[in-house]
N, C-alpha and C. Protein backbone atom coordinates (compact mmCIF):
# COMPACT_ATOMS: atom_id res chain seq x y z
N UNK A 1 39.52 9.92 33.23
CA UNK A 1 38.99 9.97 31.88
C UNK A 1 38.46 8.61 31.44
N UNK A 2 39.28 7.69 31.97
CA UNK A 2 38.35 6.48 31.67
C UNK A 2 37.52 5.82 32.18
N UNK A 3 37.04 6.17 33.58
CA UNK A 3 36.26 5.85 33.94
C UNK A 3 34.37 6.23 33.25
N UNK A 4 34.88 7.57 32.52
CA UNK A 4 33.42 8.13 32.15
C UNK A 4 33.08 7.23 30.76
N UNK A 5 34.22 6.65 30.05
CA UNK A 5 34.24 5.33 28.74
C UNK A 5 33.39 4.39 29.38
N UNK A 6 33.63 4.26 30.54
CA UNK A 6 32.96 3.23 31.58
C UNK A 6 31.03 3.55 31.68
N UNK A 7 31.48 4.46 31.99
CA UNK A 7 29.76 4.90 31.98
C UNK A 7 29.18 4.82 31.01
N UNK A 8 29.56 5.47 29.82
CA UNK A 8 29.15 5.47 28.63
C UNK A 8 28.89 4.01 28.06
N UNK A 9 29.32 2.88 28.15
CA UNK A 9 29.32 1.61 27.87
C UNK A 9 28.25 0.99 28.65
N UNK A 10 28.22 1.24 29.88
CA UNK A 10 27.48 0.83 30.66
C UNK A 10 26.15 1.61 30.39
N UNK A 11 25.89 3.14 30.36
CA UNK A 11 24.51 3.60 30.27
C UNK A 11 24.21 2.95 28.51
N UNK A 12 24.76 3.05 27.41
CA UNK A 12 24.35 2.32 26.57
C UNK A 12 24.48 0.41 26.83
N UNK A 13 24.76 -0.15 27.83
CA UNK A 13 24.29 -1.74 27.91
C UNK A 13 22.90 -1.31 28.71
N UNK A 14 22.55 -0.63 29.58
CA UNK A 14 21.80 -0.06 30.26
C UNK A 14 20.46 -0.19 28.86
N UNK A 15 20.30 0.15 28.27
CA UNK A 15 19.56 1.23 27.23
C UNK A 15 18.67 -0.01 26.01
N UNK A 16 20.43 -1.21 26.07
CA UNK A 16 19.99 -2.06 25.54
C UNK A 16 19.25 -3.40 25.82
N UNK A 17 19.66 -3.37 27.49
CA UNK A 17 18.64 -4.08 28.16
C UNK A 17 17.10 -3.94 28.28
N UNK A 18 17.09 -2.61 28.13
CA UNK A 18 15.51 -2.05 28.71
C UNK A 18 14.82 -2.16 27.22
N UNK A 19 16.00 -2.08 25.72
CA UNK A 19 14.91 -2.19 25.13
C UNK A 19 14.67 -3.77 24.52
N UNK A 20 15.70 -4.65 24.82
CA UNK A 20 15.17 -5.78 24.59
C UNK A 20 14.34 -6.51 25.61
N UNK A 21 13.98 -5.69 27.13
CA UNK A 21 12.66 -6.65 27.95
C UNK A 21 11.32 -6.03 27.16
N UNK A 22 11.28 -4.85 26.87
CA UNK A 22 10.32 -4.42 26.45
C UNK A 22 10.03 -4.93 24.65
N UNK A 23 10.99 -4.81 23.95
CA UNK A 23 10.11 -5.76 23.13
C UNK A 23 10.12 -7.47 23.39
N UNK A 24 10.42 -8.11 24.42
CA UNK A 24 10.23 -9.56 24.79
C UNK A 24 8.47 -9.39 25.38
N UNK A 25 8.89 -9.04 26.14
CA UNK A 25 7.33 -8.27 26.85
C UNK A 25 6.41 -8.03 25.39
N UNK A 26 6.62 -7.53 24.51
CA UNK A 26 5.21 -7.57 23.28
C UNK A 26 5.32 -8.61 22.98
N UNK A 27 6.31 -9.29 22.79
CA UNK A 27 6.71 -10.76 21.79
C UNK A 27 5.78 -11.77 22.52
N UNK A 28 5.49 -11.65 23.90
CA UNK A 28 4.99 -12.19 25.14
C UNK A 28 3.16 -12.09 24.83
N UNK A 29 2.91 -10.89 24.44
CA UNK A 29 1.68 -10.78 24.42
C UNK A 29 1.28 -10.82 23.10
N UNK A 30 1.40 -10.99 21.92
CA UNK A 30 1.48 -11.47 20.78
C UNK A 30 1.35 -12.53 21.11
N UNK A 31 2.04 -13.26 21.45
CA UNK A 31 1.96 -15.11 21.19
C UNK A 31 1.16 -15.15 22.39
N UNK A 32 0.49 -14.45 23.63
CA UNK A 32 -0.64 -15.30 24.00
C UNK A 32 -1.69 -14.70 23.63
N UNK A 33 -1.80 -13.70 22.48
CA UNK A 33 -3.09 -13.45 21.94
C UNK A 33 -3.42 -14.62 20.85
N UNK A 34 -2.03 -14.80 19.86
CA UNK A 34 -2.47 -16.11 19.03
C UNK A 34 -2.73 -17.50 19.74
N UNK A 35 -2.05 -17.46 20.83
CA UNK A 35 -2.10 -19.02 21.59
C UNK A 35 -3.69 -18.81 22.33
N UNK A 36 -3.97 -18.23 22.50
CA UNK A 36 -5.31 -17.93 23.38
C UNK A 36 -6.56 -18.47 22.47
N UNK A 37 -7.14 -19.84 23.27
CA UNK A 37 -8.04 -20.72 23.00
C UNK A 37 -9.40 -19.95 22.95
N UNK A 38 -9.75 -19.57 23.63
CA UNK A 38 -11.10 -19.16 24.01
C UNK A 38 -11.97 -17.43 23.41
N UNK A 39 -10.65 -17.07 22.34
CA UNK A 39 -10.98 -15.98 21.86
C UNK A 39 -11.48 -16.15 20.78
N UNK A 40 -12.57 -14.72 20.01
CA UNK A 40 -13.27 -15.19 19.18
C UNK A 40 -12.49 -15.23 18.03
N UNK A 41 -12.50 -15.92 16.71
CA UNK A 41 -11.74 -16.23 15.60
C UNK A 41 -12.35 -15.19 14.71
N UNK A 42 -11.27 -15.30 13.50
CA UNK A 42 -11.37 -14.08 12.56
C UNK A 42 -13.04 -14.24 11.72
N UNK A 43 -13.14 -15.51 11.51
CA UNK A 43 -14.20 -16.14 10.74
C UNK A 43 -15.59 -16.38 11.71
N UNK A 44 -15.92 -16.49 13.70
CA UNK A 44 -16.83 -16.51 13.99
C UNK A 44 -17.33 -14.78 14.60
N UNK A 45 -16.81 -13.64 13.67
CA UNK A 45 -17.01 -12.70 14.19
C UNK A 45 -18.18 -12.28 13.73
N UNK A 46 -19.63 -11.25 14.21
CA UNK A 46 -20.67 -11.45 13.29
C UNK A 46 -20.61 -10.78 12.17
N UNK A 47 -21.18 -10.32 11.51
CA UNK A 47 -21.19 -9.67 10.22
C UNK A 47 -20.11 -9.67 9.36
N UNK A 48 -19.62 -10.74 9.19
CA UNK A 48 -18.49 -10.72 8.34
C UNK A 48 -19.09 -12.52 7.49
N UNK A 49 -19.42 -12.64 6.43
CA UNK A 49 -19.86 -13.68 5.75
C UNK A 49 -18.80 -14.58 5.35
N UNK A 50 -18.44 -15.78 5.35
CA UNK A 50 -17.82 -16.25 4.48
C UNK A 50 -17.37 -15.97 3.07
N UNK A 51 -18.01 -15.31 2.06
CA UNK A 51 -17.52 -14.61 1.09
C UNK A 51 -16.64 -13.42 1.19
N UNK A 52 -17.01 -12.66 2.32
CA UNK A 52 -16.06 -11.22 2.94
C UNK A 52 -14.68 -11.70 3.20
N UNK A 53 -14.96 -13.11 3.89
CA UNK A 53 -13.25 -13.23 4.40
C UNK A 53 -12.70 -13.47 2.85
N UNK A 54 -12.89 -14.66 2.58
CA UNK A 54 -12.62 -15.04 0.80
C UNK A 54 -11.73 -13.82 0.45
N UNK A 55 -12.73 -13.31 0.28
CA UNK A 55 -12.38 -11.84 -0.79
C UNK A 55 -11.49 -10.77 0.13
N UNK A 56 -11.45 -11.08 1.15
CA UNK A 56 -9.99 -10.45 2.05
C UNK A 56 -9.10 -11.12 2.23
N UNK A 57 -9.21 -12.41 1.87
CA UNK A 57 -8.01 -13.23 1.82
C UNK A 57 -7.14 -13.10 0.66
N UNK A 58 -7.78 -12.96 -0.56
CA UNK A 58 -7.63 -12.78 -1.99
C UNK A 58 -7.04 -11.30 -2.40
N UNK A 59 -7.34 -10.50 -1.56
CA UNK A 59 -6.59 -8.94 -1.75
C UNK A 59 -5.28 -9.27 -1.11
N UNK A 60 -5.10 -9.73 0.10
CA UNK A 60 -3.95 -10.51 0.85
C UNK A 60 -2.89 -10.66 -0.01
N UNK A 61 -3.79 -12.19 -0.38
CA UNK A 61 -2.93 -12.77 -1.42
C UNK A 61 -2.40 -12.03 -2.57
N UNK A 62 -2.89 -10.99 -3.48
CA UNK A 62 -2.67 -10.20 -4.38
C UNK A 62 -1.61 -9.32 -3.97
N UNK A 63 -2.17 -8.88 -3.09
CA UNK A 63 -1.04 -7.74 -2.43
C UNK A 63 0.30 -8.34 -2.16
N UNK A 64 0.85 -9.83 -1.70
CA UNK A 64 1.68 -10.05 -1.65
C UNK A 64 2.30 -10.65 -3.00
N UNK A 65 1.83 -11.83 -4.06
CA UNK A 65 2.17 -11.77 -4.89
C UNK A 65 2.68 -10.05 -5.68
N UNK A 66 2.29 -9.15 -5.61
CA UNK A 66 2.32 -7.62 -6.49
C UNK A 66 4.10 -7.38 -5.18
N UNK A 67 3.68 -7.49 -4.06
CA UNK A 67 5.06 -6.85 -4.05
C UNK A 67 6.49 -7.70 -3.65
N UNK A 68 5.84 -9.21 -3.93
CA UNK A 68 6.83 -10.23 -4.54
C UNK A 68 7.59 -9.78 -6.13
N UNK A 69 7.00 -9.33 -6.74
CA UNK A 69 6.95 -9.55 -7.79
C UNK A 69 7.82 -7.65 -8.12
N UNK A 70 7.60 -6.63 -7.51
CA UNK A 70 8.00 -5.58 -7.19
C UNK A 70 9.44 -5.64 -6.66
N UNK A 71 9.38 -6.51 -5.70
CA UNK A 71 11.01 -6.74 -5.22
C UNK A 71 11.84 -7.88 -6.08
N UNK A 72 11.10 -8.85 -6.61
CA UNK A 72 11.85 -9.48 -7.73
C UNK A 72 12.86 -8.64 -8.99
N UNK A 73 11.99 -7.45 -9.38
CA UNK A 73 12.31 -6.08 -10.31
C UNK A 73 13.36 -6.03 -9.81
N UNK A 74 13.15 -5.63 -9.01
CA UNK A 74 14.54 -4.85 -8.43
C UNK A 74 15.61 -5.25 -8.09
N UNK A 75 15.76 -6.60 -8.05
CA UNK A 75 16.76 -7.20 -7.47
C UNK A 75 17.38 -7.35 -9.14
N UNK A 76 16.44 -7.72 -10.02
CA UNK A 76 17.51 -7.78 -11.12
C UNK A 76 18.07 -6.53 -11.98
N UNK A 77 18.03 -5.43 -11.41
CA UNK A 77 18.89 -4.18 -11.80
C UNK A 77 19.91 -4.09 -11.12
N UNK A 78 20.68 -5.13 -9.74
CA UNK A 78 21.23 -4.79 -8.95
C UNK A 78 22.79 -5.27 -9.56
């Protein structure tokens, strides 16, 4: 009977290995998409103007101030 406690421990360390290579493995390709020199940047892409980014930077920014400011709420009902 205790040997199958055994398994059970082991197929869940099993389970937890496989899923921390696999997200190391994205974590991996994430940072050499940002580290990657020679790719094109957000700003030399064509049709996108300097005013476009601006003004997508600025919704950004809005959007996070709004749900700064959303979770601030809430924390003071707590």
């Amino acid at each position: 009977m205790s040997w199958q406690l055994w398994v059970v421990i082991a197929l869940v360390a099993a389970g937890v290995v496989v899923l921390a290579v696999t997200r190391m493995r994205h974590a991996q390709h994430v940072f050499d998409d940002i580290t990657q020199l020679d790719g094109p940047t957000e700003s030399s892409r064509p049709g996108l103007s300097d005013d476009e980014i601006a003004r997508a930077r600025d919704r950004a920014a809005a959007r996070a101030r709004q749900a700064e400011e959303d979770t601030g709420r809430r924390r003071g009902h707590g």
